[in-house]
N, C-alpha and C. Protein backbone atom coordinates (compact mmCIF):
# COMPACT_ATOMS: atom_id res chain seq x y z
N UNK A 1 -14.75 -28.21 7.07
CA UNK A 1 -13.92 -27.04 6.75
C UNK A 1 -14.71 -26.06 5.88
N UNK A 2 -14.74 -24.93 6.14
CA UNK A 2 -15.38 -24.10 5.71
C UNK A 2 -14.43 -23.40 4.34
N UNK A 3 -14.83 -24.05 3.16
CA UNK A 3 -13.71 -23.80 1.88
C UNK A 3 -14.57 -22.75 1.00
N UNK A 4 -15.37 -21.66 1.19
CA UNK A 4 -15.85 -20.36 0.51
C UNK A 4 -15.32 -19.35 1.32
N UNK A 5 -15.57 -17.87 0.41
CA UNK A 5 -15.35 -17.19 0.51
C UNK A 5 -16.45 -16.03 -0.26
N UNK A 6 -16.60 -14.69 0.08
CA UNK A 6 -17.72 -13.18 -0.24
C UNK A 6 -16.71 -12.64 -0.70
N UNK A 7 -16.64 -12.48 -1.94
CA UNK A 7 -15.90 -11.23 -2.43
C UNK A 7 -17.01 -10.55 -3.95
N UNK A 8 -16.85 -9.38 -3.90
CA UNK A 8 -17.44 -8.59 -5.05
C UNK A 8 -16.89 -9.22 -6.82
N UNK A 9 -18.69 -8.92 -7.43
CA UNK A 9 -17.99 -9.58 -8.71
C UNK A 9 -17.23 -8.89 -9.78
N UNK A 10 -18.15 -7.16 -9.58
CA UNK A 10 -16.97 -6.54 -10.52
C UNK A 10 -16.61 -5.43 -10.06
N UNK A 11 -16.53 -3.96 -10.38
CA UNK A 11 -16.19 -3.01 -10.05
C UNK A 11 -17.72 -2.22 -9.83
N UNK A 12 -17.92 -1.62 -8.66
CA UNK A 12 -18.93 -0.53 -8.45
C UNK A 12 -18.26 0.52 -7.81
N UNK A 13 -19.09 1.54 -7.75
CA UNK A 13 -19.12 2.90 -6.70
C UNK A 13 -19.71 3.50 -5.99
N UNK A 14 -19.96 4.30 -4.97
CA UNK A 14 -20.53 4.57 -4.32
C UNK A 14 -20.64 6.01 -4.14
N UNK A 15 -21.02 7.19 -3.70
CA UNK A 15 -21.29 8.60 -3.68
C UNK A 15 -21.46 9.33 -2.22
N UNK A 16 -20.95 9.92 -1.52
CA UNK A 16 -21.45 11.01 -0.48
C UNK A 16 -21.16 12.12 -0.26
N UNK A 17 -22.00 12.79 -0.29
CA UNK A 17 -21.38 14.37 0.08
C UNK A 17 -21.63 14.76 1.48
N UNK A 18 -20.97 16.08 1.80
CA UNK A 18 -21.30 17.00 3.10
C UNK A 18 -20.59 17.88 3.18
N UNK A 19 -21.32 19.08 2.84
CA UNK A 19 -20.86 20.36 3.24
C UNK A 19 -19.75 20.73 2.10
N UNK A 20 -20.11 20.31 0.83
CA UNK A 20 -19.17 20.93 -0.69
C UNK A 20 -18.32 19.74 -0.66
N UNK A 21 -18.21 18.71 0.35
CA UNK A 21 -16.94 17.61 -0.39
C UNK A 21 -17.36 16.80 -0.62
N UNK A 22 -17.17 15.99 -1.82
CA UNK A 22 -17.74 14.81 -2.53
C UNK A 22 -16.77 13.46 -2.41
N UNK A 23 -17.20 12.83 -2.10
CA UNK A 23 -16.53 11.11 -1.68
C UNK A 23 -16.94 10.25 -2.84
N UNK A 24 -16.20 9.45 -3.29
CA UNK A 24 -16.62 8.95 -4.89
C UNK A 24 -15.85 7.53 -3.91
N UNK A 25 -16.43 6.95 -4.01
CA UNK A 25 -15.82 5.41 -3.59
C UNK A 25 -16.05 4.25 -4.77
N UNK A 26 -14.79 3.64 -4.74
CA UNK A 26 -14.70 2.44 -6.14
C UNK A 26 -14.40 1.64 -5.40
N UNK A 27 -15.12 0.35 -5.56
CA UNK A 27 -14.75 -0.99 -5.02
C UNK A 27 -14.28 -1.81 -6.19
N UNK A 28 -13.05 -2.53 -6.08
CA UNK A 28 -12.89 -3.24 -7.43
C UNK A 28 -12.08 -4.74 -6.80
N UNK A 29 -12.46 -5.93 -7.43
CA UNK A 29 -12.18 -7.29 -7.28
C UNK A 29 -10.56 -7.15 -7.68
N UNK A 30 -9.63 -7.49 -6.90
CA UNK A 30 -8.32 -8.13 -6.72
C UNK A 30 -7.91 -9.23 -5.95
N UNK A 31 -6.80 -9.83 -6.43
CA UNK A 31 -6.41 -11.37 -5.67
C UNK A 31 -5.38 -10.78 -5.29
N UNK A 32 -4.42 -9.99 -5.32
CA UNK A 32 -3.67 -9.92 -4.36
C UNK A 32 -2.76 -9.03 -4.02
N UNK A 33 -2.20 -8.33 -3.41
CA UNK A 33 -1.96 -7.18 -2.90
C UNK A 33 -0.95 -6.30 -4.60
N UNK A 34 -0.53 -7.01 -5.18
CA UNK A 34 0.20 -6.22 -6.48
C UNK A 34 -1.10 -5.91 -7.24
N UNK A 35 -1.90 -6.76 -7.35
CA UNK A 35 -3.40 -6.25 -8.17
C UNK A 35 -3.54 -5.49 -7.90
N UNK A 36 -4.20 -5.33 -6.08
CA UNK A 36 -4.54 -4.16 -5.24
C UNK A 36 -3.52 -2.42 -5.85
N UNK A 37 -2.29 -2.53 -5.82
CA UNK A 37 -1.45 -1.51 -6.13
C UNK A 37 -1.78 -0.82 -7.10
N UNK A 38 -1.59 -1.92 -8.61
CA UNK A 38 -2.21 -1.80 -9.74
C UNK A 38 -3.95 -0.65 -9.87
N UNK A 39 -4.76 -1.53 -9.13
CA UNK A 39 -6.04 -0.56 -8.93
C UNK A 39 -5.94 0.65 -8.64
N UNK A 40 -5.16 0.97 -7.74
CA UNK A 40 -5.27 2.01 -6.84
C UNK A 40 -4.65 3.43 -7.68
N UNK A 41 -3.54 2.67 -8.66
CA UNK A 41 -2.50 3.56 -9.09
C UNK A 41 -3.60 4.02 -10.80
N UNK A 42 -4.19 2.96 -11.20
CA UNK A 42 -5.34 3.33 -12.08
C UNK A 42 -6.85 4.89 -11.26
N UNK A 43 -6.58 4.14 -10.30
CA UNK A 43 -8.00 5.09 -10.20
C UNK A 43 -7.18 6.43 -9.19
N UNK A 44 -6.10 6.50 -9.19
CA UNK A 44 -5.09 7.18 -9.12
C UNK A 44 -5.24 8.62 -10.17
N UNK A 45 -4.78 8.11 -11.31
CA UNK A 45 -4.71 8.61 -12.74
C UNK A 45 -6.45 8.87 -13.33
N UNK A 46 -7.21 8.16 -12.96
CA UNK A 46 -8.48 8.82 -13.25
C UNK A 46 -8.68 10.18 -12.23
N UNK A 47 -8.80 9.98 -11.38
CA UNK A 47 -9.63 11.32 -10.25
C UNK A 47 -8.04 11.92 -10.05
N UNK A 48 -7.05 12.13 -10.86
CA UNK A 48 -5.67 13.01 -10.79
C UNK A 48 -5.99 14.58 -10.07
N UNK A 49 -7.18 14.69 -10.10
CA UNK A 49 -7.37 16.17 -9.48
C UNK A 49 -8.41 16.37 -7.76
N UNK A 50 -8.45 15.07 -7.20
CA UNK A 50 -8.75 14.91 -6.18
C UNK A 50 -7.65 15.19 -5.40
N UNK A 51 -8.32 15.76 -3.67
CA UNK A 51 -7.02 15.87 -3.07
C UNK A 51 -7.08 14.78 -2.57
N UNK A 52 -7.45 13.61 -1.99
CA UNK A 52 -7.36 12.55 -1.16
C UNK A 52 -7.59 11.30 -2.19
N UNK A 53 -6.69 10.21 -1.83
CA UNK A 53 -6.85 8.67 -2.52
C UNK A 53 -6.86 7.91 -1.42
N UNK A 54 -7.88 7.76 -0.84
CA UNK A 54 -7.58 7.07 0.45
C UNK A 54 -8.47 5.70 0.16
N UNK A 55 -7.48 4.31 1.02
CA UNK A 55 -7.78 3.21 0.36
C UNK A 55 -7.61 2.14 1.24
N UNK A 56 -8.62 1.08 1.67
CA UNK A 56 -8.30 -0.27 2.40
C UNK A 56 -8.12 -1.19 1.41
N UNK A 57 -7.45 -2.42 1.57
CA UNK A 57 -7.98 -3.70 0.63
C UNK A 57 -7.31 -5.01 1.47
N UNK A 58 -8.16 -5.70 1.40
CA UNK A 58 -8.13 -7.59 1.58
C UNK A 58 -8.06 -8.89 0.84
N UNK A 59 -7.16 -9.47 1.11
CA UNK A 59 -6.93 -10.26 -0.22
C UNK A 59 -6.50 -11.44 0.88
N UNK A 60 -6.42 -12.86 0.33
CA UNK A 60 -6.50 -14.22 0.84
C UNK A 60 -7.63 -14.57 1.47
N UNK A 61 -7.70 -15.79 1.73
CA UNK A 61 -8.72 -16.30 3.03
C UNK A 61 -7.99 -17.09 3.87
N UNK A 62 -8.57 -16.86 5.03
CA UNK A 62 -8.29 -17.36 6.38
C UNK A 62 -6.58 -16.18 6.61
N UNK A 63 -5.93 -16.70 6.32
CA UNK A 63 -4.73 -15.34 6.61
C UNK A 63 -4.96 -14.71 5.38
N UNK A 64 -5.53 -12.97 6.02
CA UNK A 64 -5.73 -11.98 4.99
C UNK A 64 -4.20 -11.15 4.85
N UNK A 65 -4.49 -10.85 3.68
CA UNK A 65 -3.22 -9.42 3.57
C UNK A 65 -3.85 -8.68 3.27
N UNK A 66 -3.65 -7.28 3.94
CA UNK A 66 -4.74 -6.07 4.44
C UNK A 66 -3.29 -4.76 4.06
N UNK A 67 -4.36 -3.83 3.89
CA UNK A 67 -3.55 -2.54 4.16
C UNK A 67 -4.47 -1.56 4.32
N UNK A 68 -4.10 -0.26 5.00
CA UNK A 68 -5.23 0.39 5.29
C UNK A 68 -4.37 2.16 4.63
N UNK A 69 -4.66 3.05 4.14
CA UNK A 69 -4.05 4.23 4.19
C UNK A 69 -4.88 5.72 3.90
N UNK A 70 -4.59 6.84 4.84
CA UNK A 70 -5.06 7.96 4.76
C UNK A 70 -4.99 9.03 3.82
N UNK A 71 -3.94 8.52 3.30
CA UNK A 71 -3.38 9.50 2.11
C UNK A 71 -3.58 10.90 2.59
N UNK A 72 -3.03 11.39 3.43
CA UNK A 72 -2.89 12.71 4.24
C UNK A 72 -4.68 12.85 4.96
N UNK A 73 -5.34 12.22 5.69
CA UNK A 73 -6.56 13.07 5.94
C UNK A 73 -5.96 12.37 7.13
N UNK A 74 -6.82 12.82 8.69
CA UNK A 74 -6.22 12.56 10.19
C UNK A 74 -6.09 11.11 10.05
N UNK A 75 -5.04 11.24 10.94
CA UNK A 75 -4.50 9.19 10.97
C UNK A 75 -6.10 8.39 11.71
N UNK A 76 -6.84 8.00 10.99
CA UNK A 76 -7.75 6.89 11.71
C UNK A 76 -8.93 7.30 10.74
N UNK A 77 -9.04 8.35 10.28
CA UNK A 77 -10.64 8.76 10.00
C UNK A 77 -10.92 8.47 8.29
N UNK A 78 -9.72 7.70 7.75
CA UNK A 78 -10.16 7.45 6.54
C UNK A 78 -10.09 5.84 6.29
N UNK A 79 -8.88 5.03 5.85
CA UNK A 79 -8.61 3.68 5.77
C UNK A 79 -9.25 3.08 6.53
N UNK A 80 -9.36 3.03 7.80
CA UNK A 80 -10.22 2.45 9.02
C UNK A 80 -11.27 2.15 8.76
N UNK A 81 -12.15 3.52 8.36
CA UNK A 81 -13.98 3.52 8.55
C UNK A 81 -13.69 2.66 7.19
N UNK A 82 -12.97 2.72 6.04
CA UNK A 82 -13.18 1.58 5.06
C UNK A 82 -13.21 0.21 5.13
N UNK A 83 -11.84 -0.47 5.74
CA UNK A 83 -11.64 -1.00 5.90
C UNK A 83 -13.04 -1.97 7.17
N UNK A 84 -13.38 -1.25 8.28
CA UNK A 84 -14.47 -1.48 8.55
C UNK A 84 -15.79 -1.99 7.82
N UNK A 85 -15.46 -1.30 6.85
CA UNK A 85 -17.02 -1.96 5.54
C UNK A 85 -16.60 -3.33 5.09
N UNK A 86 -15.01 -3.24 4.77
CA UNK A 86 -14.99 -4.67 3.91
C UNK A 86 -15.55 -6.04 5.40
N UNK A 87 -14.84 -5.50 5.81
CA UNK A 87 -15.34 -6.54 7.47
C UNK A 87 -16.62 -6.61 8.06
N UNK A 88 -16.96 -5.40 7.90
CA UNK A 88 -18.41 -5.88 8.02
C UNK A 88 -19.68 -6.77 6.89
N UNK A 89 -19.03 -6.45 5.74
CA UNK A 89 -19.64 -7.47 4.40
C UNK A 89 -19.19 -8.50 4.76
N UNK A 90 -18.13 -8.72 5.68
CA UNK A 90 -17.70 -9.91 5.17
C UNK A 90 -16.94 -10.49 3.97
N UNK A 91 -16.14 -9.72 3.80
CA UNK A 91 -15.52 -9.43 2.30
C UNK A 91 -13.86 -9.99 2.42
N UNK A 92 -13.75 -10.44 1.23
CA UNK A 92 -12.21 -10.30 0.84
C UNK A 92 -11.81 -10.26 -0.45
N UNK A 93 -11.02 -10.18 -0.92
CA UNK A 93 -9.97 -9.96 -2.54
C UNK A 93 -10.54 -8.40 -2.99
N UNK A 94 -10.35 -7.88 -2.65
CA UNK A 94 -10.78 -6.53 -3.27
C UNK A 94 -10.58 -5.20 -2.53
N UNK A 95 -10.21 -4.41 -3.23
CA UNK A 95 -9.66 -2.79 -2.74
C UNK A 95 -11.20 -1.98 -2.89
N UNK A 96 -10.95 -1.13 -2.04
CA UNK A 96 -12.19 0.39 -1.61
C UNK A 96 -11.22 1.30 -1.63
N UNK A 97 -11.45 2.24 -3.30
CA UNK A 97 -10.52 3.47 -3.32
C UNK A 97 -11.43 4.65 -2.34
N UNK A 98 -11.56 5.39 -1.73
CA UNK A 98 -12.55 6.47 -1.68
C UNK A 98 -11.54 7.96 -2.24
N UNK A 99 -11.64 8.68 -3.19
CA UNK A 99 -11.18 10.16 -3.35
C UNK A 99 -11.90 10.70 -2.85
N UNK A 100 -11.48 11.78 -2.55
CA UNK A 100 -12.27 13.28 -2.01
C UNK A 100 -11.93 14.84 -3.06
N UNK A 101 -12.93 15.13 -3.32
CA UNK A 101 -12.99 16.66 -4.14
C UNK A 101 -13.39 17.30 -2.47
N UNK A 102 -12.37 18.01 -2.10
CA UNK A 102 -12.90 19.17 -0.83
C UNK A 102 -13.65 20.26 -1.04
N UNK A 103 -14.71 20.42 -0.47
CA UNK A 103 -15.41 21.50 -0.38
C UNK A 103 -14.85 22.74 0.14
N UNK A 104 -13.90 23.20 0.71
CA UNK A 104 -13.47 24.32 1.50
C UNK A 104 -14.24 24.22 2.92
N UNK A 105 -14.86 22.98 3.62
CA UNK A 105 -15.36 23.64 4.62
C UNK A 105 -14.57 22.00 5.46
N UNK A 106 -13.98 22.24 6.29
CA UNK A 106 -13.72 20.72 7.22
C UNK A 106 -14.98 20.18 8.05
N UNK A 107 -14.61 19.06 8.13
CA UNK A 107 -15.28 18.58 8.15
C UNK A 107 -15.35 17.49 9.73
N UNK A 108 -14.29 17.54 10.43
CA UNK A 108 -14.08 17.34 11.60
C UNK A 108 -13.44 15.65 11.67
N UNK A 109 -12.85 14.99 12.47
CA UNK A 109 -12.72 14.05 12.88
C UNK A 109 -14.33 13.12 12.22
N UNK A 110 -15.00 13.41 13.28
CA UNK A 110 -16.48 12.51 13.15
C UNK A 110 -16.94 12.82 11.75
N UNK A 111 -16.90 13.61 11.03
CA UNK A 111 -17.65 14.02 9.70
C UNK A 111 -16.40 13.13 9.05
N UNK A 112 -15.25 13.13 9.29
CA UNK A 112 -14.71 12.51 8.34
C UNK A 112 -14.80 11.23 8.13
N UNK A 113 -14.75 10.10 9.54
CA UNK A 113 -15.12 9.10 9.52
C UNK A 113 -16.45 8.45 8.78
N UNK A 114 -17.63 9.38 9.38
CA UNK A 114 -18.74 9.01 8.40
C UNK A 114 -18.68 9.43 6.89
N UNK A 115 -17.91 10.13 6.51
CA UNK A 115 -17.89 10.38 5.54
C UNK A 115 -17.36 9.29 4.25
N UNK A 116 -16.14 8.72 4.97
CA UNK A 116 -15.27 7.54 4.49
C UNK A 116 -16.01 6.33 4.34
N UNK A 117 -16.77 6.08 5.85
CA UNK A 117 -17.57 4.74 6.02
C UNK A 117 -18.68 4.86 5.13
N UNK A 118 -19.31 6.05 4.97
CA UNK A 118 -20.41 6.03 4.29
C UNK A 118 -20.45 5.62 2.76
N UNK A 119 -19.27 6.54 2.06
CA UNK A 119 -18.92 5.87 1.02
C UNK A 119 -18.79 4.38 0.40
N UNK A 120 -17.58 4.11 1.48
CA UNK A 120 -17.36 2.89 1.33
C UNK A 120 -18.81 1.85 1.11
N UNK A 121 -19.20 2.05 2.02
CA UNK A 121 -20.60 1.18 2.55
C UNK A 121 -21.72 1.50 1.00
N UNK A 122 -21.70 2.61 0.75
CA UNK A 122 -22.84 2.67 -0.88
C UNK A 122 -22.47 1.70 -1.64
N UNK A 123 -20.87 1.75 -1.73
CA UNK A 123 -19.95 1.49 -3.24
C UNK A 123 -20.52 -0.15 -3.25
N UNK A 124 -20.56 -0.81 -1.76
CA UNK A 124 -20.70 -2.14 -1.35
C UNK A 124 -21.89 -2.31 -1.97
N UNK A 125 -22.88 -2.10 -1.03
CA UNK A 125 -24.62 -1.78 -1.38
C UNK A 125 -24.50 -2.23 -3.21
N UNK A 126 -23.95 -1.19 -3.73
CA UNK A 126 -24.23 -1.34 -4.88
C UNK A 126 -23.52 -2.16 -5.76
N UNK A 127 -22.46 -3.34 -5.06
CA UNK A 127 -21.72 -4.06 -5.95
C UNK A 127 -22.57 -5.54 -6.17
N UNK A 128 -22.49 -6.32 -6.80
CA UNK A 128 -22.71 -7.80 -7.22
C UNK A 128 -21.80 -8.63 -6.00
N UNK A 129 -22.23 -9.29 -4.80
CA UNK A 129 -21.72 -10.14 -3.37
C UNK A 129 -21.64 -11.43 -4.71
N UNK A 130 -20.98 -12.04 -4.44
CA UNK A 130 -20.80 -13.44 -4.82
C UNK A 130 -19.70 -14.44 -3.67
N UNK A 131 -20.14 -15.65 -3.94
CA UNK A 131 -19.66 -16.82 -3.21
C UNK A 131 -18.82 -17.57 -3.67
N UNK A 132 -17.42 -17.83 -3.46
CA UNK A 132 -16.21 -18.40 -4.16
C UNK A 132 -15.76 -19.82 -3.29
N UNK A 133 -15.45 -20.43 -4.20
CA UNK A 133 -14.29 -21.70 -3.37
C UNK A 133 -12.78 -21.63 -3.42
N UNK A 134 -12.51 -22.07 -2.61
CA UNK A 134 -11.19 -22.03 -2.16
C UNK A 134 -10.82 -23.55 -2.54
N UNK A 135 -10.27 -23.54 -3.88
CA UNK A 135 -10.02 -24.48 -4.52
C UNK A 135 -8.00 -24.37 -4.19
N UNK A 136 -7.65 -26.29 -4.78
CA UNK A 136 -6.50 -26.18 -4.69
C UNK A 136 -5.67 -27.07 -5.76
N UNK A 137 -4.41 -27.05 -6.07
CA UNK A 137 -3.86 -27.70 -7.60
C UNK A 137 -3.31 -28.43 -6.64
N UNK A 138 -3.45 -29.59 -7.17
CA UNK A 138 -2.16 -30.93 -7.38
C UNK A 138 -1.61 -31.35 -8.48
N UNK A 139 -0.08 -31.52 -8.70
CA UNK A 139 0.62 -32.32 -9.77
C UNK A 139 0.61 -33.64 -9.12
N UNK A 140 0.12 -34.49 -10.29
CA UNK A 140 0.67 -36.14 -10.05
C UNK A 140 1.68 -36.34 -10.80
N UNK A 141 2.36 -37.26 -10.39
CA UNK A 141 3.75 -38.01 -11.50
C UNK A 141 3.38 -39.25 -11.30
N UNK A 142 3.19 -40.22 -12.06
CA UNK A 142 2.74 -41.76 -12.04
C UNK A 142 3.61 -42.40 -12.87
N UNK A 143 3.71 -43.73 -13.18
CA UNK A 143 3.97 -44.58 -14.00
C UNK A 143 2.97 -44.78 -15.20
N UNK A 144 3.20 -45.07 -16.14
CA UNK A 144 2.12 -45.26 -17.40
C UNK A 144 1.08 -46.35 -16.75
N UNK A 145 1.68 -47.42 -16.26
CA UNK A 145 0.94 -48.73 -15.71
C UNK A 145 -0.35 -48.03 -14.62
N UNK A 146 -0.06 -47.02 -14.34
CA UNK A 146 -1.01 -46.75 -13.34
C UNK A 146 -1.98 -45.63 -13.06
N UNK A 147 -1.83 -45.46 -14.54
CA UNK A 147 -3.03 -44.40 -15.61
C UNK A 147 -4.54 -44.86 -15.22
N UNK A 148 -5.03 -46.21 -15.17
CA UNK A 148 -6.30 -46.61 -15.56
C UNK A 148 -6.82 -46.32 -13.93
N UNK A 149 -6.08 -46.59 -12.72
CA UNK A 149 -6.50 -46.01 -11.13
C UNK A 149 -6.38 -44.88 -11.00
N UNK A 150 -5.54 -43.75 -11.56
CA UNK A 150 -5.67 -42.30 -11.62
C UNK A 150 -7.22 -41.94 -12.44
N UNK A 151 -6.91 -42.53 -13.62
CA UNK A 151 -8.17 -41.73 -14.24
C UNK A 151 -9.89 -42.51 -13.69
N UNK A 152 -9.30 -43.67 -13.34
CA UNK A 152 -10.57 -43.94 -12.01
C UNK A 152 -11.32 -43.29 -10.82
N UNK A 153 -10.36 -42.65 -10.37
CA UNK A 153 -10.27 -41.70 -9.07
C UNK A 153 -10.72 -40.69 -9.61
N UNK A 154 -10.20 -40.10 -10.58
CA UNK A 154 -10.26 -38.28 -11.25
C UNK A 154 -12.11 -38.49 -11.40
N UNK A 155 -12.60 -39.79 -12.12
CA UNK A 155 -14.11 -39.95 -12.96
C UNK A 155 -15.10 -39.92 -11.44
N UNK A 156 -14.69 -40.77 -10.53
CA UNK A 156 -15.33 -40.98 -9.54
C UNK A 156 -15.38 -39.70 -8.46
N UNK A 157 -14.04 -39.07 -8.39
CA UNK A 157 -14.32 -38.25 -7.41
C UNK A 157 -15.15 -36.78 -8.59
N UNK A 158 -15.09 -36.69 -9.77
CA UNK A 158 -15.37 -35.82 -10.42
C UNK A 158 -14.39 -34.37 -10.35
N UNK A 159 -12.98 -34.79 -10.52
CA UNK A 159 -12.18 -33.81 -10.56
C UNK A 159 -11.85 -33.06 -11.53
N UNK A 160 -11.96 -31.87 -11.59
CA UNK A 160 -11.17 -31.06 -12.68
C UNK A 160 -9.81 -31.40 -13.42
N UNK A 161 -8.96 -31.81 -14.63
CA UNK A 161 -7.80 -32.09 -14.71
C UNK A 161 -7.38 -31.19 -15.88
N UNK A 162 -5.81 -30.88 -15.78
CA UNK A 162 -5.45 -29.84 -16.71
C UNK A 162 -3.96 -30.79 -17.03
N UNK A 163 -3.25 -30.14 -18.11
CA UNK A 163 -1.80 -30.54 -18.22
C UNK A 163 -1.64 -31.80 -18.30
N UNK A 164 -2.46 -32.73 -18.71
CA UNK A 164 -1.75 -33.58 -18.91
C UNK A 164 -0.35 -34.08 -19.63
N UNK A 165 0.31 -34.83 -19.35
CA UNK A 165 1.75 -36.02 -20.18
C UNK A 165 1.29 -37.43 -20.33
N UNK A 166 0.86 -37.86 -20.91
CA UNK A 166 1.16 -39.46 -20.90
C UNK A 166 2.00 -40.14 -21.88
N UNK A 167 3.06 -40.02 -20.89
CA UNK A 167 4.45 -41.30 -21.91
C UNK A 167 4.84 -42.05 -20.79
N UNK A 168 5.50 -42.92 -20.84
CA UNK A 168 6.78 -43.76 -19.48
C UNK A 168 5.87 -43.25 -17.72
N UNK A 169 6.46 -41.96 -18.08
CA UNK A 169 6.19 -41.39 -16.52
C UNK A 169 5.13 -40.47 -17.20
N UNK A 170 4.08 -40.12 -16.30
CA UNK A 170 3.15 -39.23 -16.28
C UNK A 170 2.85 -38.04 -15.64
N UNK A 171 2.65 -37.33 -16.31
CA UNK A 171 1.85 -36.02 -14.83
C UNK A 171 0.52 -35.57 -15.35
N UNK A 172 0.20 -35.15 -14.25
CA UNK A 172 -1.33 -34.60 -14.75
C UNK A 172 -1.52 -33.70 -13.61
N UNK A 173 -2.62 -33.03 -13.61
CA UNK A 173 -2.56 -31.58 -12.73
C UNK A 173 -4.20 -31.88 -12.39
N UNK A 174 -4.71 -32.48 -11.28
CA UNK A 174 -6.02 -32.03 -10.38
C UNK A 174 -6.61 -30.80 -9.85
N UNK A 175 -7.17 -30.60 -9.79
CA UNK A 175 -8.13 -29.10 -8.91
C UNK A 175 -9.15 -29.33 -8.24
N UNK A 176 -9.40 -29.37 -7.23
CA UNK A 176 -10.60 -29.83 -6.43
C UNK A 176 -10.70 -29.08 -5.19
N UNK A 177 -11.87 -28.29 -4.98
CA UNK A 177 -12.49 -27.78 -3.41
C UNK A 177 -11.32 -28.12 -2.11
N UNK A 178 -11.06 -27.11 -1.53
CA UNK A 178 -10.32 -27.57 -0.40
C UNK A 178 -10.70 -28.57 0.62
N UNK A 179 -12.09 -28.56 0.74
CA UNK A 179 -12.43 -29.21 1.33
C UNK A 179 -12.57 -30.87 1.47
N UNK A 180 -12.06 -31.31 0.06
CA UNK A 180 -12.18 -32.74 -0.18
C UNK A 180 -10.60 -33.25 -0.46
N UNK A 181 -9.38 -31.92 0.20
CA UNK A 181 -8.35 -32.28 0.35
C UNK A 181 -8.17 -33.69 0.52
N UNK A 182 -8.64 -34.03 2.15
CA UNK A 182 -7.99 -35.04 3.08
C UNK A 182 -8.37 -36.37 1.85
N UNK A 183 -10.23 -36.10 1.56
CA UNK A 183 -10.31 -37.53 0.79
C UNK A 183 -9.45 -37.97 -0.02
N UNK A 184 -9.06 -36.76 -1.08
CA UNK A 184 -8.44 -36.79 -2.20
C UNK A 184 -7.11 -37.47 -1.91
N UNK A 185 -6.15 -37.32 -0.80
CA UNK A 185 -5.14 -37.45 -0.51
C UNK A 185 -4.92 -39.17 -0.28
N UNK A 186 -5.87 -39.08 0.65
CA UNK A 186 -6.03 -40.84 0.86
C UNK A 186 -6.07 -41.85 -0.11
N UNK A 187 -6.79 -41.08 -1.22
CA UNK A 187 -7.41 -42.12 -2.42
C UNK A 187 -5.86 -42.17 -3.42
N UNK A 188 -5.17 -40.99 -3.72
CA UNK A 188 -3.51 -40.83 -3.59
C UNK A 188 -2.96 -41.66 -3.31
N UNK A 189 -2.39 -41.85 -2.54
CA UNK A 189 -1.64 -42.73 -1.55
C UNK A 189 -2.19 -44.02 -1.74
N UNK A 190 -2.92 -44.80 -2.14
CA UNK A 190 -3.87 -46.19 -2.81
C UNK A 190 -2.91 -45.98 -3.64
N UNK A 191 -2.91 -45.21 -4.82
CA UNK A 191 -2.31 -45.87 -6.18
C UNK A 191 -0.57 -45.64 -6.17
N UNK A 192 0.02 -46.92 -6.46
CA UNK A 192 1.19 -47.31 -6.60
C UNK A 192 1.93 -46.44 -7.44
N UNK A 193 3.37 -45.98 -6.37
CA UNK A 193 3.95 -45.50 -7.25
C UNK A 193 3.90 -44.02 -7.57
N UNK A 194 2.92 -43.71 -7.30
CA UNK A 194 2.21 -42.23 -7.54
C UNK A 194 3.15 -41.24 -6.50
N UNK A 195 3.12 -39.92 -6.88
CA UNK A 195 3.82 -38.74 -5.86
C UNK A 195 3.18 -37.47 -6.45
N UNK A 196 2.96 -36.63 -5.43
CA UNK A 196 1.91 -35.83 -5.68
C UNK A 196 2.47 -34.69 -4.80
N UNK A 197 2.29 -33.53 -5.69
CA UNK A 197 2.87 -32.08 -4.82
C UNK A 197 1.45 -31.07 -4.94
N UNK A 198 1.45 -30.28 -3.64
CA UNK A 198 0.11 -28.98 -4.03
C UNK A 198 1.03 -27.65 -4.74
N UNK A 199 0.64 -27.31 -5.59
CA UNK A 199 1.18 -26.33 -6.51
C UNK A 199 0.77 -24.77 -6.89
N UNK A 200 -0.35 -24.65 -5.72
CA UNK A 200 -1.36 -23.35 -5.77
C UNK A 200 -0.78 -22.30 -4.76
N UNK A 201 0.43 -23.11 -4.25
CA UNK A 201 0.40 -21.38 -3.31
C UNK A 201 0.90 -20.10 -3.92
């Protein structure tokens, strides 16, 4: 199972002009589409005197939540050519604002598209790519008696643990790579008594 993910590490930008209009593109790291909002409505309030806020963003892995918008420029020639960049990086969790300061001169269908993509595509160029896991939480609930095979399992498989309780009944909270789900689950189901929920969605 393929449990990574390419998303940008912090915020960059990118620059293009043609013909008096200037494209300022911000790429910035979000998890999930209210983040995304959040960004947008910030760099919103910075460039307040641009005429265009036009913006793609991708967030999850394996099922993305996407949005694409023109903010008045022709339906296709702005969100698109962005949205195109994040897909072509290979990208997810993160919004591509591009504004536009207009020059007074249009710029056509095709000028606009490259204009959008081009942006987008610098802001990329110039961000920090990094490689993420697609990690996942489990709660355990155990019996006290059956502490010393939990914390056996946790040492051996080398799991992350948070939250612990230990009285009567127990819980404790795992984190481990998606990918070592299935093992993890099996080795579960060994210790007596034990019940276990995933808690990350």
């Amino acid at each position: 199972m393929d449990d990574q993910y390419r998303t940008i590490k912090d915020s960059s930008s990118g620059l293009f002009k043609d013909r008096g209009s200037k494209f300022i593109a911000i790429s910035q790291p979000v998890s999930n589409p209210e983040e995304a909002k959040k960004a947008l409505e910030e760099i919103k309030k910075k460039y307040h005197d641009a005429r265009h806020h036009c913006f793609a963003y991708r967030t999850g892995t394996g099922e993305y939540e996407w949005r694409v918008n023109d903010d008045g420029e022709p339906s296709g020639t702005a969100g698109k050519p962005i949205m195109g960049q994040i897909r072509s990086f290979n990208l997810t969790n993160l919004i591509i604002v591009v504004v536009r300061y207009f020059g007074g001169t249009l710029l056509g269908t095709g000028g606009l598209i490259n204009a959008y993509r081009s942006a987008a595509k610098y802001s990329l160029e110039n961000a920090v790519i990094v490689c993420k896991t697609i990690d996942y939480t489990y709660k355990l609930h155990f019996p006290y008696a059956a502490m010393n095979d939990v914390m056996s399992m946790i040492k051996e498989e080398n799991l992350e643990q948070s939250d612990q309780i230990f009285e009567l009944d127990c819980t404790l909270t795992i984190h481990f790579r998606a990918s070592l789900e299935e093992k993890i689950i099996k080795r579960l189901r060994l210790i007596d008594k034990l019940s276990y929920e995933r808690v990350d969605h």
